[in-house]
N, C-alpha and C. Protein backbone atom coordinates (compact mmCIF):
# COMPACT_ATOMS: atom_id res chain seq x y z
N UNK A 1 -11.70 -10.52 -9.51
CA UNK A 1 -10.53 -10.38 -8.67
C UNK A 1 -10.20 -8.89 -8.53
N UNK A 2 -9.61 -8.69 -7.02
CA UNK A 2 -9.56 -7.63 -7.43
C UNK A 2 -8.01 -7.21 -7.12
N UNK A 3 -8.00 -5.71 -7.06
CA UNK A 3 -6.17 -4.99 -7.56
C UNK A 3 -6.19 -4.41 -6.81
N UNK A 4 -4.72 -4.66 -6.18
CA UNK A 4 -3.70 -3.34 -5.10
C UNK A 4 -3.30 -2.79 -6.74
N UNK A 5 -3.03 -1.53 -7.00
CA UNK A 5 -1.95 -0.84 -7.67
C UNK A 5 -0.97 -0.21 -7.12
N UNK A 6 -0.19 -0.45 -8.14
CA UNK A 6 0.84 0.44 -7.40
C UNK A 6 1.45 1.00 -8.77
N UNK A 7 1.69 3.41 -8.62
CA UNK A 7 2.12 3.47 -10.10
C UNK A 7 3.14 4.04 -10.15
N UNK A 8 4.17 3.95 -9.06
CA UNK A 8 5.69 4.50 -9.09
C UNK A 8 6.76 3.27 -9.44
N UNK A 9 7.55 3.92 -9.68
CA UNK A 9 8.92 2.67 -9.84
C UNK A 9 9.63 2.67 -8.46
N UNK A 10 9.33 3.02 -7.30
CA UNK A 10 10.12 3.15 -5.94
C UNK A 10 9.27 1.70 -5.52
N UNK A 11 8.00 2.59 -5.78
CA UNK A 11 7.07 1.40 -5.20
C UNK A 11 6.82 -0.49 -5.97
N UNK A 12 7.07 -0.23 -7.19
CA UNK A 12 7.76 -1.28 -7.90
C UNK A 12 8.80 -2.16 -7.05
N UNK A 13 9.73 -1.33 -7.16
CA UNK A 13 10.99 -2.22 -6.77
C UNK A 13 10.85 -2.63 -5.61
N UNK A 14 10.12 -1.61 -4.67
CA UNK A 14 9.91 -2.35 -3.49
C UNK A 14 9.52 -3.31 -3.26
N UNK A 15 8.39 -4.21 -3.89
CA UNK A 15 7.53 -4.73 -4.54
C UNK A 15 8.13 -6.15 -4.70
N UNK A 16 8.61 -5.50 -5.69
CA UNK A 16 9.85 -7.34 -6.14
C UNK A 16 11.00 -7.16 -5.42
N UNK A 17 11.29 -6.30 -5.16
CA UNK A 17 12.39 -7.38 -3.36
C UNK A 17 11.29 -7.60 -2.57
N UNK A 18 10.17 -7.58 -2.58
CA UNK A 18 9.64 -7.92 -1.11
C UNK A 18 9.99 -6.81 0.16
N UNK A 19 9.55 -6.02 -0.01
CA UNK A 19 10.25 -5.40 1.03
C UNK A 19 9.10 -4.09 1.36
N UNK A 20 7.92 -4.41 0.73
CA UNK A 20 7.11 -3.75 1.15
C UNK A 20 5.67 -4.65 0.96
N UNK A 21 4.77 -4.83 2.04
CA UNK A 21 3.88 -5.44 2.54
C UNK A 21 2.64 -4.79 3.11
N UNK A 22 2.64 -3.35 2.74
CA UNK A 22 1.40 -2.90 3.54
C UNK A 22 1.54 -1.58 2.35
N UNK A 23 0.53 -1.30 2.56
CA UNK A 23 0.20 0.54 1.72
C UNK A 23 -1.44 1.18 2.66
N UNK A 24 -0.90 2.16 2.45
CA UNK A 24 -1.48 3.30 2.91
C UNK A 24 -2.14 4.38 1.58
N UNK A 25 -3.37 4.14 1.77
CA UNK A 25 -4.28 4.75 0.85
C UNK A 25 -4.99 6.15 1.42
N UNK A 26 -5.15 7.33 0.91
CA UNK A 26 -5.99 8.25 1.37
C UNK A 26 -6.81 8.04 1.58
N UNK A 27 -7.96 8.10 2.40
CA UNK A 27 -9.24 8.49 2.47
C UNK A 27 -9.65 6.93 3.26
N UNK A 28 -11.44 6.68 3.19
CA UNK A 28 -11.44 5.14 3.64
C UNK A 28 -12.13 4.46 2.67
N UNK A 29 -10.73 3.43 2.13
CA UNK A 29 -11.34 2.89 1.16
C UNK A 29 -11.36 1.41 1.45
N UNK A 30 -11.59 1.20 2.90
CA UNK A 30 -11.51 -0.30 3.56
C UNK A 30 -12.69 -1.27 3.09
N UNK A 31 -13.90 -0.50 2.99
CA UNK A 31 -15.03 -1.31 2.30
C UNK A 31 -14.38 -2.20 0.64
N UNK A 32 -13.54 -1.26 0.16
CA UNK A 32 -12.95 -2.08 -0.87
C UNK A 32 -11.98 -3.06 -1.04
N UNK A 33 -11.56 -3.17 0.33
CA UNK A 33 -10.17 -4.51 0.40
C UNK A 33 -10.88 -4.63 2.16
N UNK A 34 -11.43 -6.03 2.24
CA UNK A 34 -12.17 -6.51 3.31
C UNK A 34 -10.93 -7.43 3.33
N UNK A 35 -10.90 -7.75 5.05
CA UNK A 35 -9.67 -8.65 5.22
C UNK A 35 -9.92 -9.87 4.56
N UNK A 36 -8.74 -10.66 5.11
CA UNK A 36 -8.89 -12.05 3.56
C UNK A 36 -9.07 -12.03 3.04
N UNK A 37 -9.35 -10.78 1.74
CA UNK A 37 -9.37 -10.85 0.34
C UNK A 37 -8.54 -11.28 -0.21
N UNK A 38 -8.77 -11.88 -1.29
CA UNK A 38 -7.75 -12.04 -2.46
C UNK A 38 -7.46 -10.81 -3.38
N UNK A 39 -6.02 -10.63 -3.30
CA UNK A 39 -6.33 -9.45 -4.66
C UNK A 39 -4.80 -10.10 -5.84
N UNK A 40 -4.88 -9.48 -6.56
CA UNK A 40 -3.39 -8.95 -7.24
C UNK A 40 -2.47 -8.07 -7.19
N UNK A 41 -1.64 -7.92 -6.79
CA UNK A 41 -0.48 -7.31 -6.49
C UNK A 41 0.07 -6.54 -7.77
N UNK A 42 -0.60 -5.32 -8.32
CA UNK A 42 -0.65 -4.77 -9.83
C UNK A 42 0.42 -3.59 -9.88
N UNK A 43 1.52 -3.53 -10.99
CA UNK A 43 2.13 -2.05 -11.10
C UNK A 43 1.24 -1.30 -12.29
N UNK A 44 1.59 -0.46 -12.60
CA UNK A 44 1.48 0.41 -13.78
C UNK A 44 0.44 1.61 -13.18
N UNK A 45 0.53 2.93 -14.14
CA UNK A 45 -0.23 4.09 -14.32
C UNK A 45 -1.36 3.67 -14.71
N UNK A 46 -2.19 4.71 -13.85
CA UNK A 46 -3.60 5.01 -14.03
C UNK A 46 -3.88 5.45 -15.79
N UNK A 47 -4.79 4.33 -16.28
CA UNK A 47 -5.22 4.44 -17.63
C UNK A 47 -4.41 3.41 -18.55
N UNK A 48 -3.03 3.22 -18.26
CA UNK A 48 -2.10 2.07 -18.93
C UNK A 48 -2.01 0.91 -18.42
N UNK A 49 -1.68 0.03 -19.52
CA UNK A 49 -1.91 -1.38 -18.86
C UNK A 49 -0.87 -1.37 -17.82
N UNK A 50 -1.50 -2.66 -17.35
CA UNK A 50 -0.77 -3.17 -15.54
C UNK A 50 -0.48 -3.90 -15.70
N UNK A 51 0.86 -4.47 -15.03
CA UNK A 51 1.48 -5.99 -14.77
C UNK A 51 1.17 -6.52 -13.33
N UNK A 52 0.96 -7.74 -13.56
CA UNK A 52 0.82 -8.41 -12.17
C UNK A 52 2.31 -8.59 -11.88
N UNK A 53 2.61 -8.81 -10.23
CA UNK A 53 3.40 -9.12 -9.61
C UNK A 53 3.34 -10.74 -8.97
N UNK A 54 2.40 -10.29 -8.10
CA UNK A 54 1.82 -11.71 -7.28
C UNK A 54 0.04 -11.36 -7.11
N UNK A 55 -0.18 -12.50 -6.37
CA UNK A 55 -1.44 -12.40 -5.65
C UNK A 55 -1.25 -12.35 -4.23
N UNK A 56 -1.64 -12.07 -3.57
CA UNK A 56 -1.68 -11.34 -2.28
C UNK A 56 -3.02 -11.94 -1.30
N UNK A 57 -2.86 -11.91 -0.39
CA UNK A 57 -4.42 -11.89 0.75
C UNK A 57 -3.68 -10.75 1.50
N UNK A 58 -4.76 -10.13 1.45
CA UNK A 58 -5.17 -8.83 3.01
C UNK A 58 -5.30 -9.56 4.17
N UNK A 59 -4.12 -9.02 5.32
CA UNK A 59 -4.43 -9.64 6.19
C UNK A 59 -5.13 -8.77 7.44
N UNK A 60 -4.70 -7.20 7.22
CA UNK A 60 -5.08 -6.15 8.44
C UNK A 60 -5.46 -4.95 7.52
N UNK A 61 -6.73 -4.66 8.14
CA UNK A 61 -7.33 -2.94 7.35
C UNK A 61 -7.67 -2.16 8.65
N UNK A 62 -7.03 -1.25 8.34
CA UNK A 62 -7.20 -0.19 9.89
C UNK A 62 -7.60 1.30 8.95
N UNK A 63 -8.41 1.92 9.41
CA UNK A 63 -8.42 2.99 9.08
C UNK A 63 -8.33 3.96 10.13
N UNK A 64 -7.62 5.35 9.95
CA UNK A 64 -6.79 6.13 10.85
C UNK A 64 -6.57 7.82 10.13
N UNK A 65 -6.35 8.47 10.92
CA UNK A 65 -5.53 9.63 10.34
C UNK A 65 -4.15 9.25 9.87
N UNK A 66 -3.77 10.49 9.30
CA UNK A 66 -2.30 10.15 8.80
C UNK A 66 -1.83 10.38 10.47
N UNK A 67 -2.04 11.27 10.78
CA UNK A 67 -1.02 11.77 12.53
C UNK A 67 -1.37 10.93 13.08
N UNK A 68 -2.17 9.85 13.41
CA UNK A 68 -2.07 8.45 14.18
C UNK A 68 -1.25 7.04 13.47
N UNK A 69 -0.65 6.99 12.23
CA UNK A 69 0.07 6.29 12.00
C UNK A 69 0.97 5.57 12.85
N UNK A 70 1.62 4.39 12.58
CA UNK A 70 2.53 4.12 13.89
C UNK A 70 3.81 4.14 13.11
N UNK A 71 4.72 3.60 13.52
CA UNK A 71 6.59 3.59 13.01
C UNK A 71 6.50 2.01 12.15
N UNK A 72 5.52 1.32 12.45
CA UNK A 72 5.51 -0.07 11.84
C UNK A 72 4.60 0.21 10.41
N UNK A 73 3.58 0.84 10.78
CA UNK A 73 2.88 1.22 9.18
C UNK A 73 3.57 1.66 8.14
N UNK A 74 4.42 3.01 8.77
CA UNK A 74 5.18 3.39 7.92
C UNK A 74 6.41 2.38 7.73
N UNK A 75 6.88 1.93 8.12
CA UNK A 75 8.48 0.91 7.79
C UNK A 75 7.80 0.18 7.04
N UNK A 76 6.89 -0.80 6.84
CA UNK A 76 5.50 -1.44 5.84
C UNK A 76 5.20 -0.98 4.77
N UNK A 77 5.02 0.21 4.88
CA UNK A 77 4.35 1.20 3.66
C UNK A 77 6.07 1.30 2.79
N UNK A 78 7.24 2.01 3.34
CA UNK A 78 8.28 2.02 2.71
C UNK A 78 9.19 2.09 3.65
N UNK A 79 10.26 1.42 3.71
CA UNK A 79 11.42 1.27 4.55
C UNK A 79 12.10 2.67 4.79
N UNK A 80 12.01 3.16 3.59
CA UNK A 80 12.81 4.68 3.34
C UNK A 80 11.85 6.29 3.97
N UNK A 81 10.64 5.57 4.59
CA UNK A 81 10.18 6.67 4.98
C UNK A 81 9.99 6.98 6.67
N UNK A 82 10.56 7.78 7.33
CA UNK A 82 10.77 7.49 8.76
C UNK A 82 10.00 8.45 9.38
N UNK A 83 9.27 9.05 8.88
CA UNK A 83 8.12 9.81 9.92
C UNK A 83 6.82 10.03 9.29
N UNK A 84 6.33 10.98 9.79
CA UNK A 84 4.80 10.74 9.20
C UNK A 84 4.83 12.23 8.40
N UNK A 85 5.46 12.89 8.63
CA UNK A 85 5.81 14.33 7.61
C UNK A 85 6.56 13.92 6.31
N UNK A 86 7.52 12.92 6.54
CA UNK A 86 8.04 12.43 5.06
C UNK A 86 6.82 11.53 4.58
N UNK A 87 6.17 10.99 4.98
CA UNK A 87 5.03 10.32 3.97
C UNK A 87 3.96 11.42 3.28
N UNK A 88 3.89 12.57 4.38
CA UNK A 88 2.93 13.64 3.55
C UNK A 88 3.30 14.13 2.69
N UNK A 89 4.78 14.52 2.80
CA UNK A 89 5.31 14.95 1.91
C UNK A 89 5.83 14.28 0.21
N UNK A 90 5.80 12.71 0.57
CA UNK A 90 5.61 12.09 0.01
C UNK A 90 3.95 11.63 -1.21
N UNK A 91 3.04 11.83 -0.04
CA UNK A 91 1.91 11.89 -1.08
C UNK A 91 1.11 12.97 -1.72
N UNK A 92 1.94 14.26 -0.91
CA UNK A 92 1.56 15.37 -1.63
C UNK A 92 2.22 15.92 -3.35
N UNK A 93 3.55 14.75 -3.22
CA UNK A 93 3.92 14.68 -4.03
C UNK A 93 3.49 13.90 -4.99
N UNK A 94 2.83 12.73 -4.81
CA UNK A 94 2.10 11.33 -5.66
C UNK A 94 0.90 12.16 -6.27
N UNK A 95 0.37 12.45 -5.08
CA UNK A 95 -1.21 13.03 -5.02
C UNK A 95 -1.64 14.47 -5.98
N UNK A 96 -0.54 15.18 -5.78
CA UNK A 96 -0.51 16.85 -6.38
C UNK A 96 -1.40 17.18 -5.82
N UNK A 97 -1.54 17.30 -4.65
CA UNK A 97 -2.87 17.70 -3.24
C UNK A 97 -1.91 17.84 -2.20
N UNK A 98 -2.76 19.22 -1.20
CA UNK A 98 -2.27 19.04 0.15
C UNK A 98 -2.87 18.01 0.67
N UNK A 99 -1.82 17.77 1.69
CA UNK A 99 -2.09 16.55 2.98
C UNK A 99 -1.92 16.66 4.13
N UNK A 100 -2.76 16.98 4.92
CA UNK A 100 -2.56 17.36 6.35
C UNK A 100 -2.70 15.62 7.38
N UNK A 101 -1.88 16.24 8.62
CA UNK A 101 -2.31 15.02 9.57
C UNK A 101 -3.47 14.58 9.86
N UNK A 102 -4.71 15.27 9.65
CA UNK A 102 -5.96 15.11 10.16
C UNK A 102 -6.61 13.92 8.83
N UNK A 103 -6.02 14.24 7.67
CA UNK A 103 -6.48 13.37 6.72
C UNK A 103 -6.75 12.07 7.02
N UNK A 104 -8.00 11.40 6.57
CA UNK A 104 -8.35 10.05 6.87
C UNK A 104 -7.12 8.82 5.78
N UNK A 105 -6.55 7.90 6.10
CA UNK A 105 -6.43 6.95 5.79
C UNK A 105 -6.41 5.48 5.55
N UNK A 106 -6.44 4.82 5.15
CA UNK A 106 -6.61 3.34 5.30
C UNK A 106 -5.13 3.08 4.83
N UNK A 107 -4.46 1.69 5.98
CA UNK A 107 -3.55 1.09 6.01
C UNK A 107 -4.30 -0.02 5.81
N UNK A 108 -3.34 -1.25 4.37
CA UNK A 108 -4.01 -2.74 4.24
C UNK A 108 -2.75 -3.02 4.00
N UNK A 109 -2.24 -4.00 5.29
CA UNK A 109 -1.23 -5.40 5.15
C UNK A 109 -1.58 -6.19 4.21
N UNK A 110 -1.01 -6.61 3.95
CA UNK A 110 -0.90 -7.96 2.68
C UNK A 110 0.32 -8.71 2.47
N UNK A 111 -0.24 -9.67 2.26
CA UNK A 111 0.88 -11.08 2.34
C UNK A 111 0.72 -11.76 0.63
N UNK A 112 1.75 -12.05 0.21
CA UNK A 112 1.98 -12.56 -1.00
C UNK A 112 1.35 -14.27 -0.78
N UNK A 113 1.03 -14.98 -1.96
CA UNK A 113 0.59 -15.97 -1.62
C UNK A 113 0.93 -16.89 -2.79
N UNK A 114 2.24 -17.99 -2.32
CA UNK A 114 2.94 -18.92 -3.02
C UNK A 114 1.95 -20.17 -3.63
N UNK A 115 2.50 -20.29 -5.12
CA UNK A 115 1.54 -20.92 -5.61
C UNK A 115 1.85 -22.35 -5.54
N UNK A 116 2.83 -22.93 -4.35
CA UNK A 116 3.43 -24.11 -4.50
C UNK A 116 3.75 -24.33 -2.98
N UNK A 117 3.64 -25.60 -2.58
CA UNK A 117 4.09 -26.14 -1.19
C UNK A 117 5.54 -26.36 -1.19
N UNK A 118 6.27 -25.32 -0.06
CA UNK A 118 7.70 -25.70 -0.21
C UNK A 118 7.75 -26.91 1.34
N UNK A 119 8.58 -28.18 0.63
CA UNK A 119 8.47 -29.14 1.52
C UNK A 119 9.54 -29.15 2.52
């Protein structure tokens, strides 16, 4: 099986309200989350253990520059981020790397996936 991570507490909380459904990864790492995958929906830091959240299916993998992003990727990626300069600025901060618009990224939607039929 495999893992979305996620290793902030913004991105956490987003997480369990539901309120974020897509992430945006540097570079193209679409060969690794093929649509309809199954994954896990994972928090924690790189090297420390992880908690699951949910399980998830991928429903859309686009890969793009950051400067071709749209207003829906980003509202997806985080509600709180409203342009494509606050997300650089944002992962230059995650990343401790510059990030220019030209940078390649992969956007993967994902949908949580209930382990029970609500009737």
């Amino acid at each position: 099986m495999m893992a979305l991570n996620f290793e902030t507490a913004k991105h956490k909380k987003m997480l369990m309200e539901r309120t974020k459904n897509c992430t945006v990864k540097l570079g193209d790492v679409s060969a690794l989350y093929p649509k309809h995958s199954v994954v896990w929906v994972t928090v924690g830091k790189k090297f420390e253990p992880k908690h699951k959240l949910y399980t998830a299916i991928i429903d859309k993998v686009r890969v793009k520059t950051m400067g071709t992003l749209t207003s829906e990727d980003l509202e997806h990626q985080d509600p709180g981020i409203n342009t494509r300069e606050d997300l650089v600025a944002d992962f230059e901060h995650m990343h401790k790397r510059h990030v220019t618009m030209e940078d390649t990224v992969t956007v993967i939607y994902f949908s949580e996936i209930h382990e029970d039929l609500e009737s």
